[in-house]
C-alpha atoms as a PDB file:
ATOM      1  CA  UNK A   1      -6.406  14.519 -13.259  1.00  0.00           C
ATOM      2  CA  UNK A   2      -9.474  15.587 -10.957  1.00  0.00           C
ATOM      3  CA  UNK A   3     -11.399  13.389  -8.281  1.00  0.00           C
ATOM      4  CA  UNK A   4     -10.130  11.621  -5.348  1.00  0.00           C
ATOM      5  CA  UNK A   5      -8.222   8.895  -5.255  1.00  0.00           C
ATOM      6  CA  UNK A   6     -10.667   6.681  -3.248  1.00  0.00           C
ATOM      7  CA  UNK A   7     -11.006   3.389  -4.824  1.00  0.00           C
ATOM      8  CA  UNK A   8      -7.912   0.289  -4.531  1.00  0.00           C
ATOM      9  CA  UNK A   9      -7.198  -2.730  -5.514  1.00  0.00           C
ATOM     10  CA  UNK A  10      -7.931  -4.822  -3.147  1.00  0.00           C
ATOM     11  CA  UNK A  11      -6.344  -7.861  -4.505  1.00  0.00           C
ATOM     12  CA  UNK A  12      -2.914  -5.843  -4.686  1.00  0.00           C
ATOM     13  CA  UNK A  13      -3.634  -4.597  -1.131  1.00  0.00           C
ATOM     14  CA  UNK A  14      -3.861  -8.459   0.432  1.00  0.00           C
ATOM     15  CA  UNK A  15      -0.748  -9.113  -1.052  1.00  0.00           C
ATOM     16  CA  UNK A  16       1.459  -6.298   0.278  1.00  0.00           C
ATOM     17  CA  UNK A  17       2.358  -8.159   3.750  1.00  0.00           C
ATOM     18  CA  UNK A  18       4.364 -10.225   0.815  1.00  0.00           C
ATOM     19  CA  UNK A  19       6.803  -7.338   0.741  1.00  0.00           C
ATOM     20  CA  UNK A  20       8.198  -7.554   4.435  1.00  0.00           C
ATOM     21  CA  UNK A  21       8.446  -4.146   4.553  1.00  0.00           C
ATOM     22  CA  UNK A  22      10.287  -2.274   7.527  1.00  0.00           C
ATOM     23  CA  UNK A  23       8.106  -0.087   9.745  1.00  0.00           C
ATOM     24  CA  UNK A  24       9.262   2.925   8.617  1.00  0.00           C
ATOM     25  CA  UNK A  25       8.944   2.026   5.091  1.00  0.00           C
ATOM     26  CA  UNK A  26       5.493   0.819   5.645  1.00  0.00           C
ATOM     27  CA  UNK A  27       5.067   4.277   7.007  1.00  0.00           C
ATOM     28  CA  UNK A  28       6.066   6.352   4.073  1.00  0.00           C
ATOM     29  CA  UNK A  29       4.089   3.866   1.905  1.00  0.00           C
ATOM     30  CA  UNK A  30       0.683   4.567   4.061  1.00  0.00           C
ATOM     31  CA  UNK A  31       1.644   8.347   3.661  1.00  0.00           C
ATOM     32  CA  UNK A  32       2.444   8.257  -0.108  1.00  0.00           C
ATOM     33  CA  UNK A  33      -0.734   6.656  -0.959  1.00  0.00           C
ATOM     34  CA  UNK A  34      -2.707   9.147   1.582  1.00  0.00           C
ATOM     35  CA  UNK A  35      -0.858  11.634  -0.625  1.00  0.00           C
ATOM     36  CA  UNK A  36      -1.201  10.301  -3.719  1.00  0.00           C
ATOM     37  CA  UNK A  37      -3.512  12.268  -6.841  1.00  0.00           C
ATOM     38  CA  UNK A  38      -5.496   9.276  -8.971  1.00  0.00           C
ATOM     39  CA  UNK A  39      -3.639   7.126 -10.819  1.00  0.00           C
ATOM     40  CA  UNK A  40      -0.624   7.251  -8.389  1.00  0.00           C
ATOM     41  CA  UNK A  41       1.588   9.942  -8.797  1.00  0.00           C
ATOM     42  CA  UNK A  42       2.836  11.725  -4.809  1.00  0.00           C
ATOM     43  CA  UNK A  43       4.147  15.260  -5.580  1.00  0.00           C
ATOM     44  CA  UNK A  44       6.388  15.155  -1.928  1.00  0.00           C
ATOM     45  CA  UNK A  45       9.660  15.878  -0.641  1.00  0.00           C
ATOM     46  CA  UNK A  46      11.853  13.722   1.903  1.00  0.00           C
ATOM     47  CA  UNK A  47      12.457  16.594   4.021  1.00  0.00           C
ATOM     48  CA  UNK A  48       8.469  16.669   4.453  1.00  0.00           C
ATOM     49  CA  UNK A  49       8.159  13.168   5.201  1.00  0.00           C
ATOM     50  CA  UNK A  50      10.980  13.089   7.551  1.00  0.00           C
ATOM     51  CA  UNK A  51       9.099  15.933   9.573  1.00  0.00           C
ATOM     52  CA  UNK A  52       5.888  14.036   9.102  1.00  0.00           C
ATOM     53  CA  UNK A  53       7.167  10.673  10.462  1.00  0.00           C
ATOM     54  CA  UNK A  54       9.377  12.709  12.757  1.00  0.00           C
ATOM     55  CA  UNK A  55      12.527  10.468  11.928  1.00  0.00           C
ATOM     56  CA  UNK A  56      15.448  11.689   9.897  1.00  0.00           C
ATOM     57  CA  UNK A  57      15.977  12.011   6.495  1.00  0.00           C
ATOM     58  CA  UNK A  58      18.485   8.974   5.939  1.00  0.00           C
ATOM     59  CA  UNK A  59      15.931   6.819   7.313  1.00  0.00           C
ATOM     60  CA  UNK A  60      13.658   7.949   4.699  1.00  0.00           C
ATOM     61  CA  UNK A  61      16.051   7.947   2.062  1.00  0.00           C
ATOM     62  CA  UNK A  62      16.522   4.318   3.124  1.00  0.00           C
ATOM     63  CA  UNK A  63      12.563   3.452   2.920  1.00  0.00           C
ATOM     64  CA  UNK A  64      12.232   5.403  -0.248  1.00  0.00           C
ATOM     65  CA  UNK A  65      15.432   2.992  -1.630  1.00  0.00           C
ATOM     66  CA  UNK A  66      13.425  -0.233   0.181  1.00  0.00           C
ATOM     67  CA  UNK A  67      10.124   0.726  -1.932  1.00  0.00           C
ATOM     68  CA  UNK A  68      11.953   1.297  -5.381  1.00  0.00           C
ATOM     69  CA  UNK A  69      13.667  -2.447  -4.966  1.00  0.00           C
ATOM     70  CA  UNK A  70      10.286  -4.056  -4.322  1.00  0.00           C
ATOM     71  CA  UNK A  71       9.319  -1.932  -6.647  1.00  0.00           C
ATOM     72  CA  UNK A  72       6.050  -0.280  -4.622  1.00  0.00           C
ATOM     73  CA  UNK A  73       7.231   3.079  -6.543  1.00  0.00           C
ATOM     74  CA  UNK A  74       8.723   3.730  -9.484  1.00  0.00           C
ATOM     75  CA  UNK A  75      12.684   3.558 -10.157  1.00  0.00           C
ATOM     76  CA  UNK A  76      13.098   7.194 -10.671  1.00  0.00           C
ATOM     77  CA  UNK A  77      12.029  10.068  -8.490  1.00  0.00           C
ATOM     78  CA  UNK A  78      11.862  13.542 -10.621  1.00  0.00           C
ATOM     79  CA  UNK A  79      12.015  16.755  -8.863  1.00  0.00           C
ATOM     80  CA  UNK A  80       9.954  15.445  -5.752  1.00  0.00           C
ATOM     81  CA  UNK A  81       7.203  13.578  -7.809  1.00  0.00           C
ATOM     82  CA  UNK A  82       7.124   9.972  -7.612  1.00  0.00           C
ATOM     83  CA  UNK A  83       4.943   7.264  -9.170  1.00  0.00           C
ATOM     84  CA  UNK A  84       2.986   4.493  -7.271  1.00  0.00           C
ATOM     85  CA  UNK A  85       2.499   1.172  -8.683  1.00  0.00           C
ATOM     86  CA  UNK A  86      -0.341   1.316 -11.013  1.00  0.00           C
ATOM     87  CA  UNK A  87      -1.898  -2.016  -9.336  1.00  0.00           C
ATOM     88  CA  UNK A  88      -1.312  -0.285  -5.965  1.00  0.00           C
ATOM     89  CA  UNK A  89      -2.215   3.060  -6.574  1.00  0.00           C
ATOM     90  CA  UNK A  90      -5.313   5.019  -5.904  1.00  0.00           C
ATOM     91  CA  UNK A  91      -8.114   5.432  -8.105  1.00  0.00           C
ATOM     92  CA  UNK A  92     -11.449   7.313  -8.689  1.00  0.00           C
ATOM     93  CA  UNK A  93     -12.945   4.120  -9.475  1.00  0.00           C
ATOM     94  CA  UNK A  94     -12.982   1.013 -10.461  1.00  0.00           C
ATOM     95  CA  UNK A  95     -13.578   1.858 -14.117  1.00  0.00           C
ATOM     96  CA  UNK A  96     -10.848   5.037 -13.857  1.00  0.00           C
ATOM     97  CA  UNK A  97      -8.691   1.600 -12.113  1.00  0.00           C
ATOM     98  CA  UNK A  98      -9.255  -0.411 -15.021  1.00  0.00           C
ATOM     99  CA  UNK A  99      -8.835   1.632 -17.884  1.00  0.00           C
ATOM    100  CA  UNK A 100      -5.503   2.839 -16.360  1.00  0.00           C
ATOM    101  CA  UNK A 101      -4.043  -0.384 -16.538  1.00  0.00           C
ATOM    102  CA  UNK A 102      -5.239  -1.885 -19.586  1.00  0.00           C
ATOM    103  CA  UNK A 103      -4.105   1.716 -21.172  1.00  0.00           C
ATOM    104  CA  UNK A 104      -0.949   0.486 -23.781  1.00  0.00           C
ATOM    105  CA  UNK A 105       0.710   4.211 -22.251  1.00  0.00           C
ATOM    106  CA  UNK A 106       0.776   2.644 -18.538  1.00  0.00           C
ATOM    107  CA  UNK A 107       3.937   0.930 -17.814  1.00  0.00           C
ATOM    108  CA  UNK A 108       3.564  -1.761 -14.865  1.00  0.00           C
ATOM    109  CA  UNK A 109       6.888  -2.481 -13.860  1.00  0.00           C
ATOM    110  CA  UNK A 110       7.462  -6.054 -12.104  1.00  0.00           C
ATOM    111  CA  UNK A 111       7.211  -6.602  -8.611  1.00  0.00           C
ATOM    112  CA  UNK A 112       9.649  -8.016  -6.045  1.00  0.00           C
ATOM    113  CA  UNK A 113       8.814  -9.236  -3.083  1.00  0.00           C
ATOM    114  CA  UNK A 114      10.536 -11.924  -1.483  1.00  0.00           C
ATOM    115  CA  UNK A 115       9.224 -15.479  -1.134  1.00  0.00           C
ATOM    116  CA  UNK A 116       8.216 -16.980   2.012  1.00  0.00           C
ATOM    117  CA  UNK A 117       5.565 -16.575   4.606  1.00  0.00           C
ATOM    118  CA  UNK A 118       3.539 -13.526   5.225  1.00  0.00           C
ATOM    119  CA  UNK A 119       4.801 -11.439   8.170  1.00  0.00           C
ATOM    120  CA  UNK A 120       1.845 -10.740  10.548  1.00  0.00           C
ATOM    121  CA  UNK A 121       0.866  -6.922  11.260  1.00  0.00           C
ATOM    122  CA  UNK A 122       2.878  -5.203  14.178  1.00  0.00           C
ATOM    123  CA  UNK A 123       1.315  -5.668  17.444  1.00  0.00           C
ATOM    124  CA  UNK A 124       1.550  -1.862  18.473  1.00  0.00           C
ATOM    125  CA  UNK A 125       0.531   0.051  15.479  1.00  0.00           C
ATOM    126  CA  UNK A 126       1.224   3.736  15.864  1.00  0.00           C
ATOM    127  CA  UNK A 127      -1.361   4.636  13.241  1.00  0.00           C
ATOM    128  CA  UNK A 128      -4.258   3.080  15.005  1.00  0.00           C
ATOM    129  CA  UNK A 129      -6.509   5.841  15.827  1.00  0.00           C
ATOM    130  CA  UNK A 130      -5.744   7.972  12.798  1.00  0.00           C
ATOM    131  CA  UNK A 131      -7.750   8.513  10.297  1.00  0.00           C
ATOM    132  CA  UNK A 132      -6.043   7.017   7.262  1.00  0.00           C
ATOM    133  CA  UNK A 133      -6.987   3.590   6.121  1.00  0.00           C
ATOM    134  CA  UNK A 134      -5.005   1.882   3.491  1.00  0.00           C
ATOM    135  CA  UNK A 135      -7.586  -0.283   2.411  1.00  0.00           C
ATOM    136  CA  UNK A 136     -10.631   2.262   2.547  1.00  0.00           C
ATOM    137  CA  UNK A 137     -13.473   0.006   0.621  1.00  0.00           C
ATOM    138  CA  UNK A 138     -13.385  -2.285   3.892  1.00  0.00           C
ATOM    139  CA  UNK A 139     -12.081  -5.320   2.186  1.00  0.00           C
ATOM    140  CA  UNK A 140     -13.552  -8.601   1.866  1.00  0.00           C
ATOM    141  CA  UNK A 141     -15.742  -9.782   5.284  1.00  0.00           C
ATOM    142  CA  UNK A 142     -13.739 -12.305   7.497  1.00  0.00           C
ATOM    143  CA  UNK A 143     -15.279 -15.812   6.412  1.00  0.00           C
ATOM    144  CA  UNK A 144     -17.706 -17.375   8.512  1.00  0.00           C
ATOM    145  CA  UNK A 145     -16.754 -19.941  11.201  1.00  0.00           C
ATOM    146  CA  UNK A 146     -17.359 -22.941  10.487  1.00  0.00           C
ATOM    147  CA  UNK A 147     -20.277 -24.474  12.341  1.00  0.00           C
ATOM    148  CA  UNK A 148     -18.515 -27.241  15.180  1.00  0.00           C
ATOM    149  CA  UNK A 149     -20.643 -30.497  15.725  1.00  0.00           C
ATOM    150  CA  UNK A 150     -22.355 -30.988  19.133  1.00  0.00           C
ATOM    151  CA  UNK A 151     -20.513 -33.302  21.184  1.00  0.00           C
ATOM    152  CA  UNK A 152     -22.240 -36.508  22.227  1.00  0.00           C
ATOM    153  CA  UNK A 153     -21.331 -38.255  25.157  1.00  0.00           C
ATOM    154  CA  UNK A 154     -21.160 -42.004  23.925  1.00  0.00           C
ATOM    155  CA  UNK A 155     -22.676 -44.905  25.948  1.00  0.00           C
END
């Protein structure tokens, strides 16, 4: 495939707190999908991710094992190449999104993420100030506050 993979789902994206993923699987997450050609396949080794999230290898092994369960990647990892979700995975658009999915050829394997609240972000992030942004069409705008009624002093 050609093009960039810079269009998401950003319905998938909201829901991805749902995972309670670890930091450092968060991290390889946020680097496969920086990584990733359209449609969602990450041509990377864990040797290259350990250097690039300057942690060891088990670790990523570990996050790599924590993504398959929930099920963020695909089950089997051939020869370095592995396959994002299709409903998480980068696209050229939202047609190329579209017709990927409703293709009868793409598999979408079930996701599992445990029940329960949503964990909030990290307070120290150590991505803040890089350039990548998971969510790169901006989202949806914060809703507007609702307007309070002025007080009146009764009497």
């Amino acid at each position: 495939m050609s093009g960039i993979p810079g269009f998401h789902n950003p319905a998938a994206w909201e829901q991805l707190p749902n995972a309670r993923l670890t930091p450092t699987t968060r991290d390889v997450f946020d680097v496969l999908t920086a990584r990733q050609a359209p449609g969602g396949e990450v041509r990377v080794r864990q040797a290259d991710l350990a250097a690039r999230l300057d942690t060891t290898q088990s670790a990523i092994s570990r996050a790599m094992t924590e993504l398959r369960d929930t099920g963020l990647i695909e089950g089997r990892t051939r020869h370095g190449r592995v396959l994002i979700h299709p409903l998480f995975a980068g696209y050229e658009s939202l047609a190329h999104m579209v017709n990927h999915i409703e293709d009868p050829a793409t598999f979408i394997w079930p996701l599992h993420f445990p029940s329960g609240d949503i964990r909030p972000p990290r307070r120290s992030d150590p991505r803040t100030g890089t350039r990548f942004d998971p969510d790169p069409d901006g989202g949806e705008p914060a809703p507007a506050p609702k307007a309070r009624p002025d007080l009146r002093i009764a009497g």
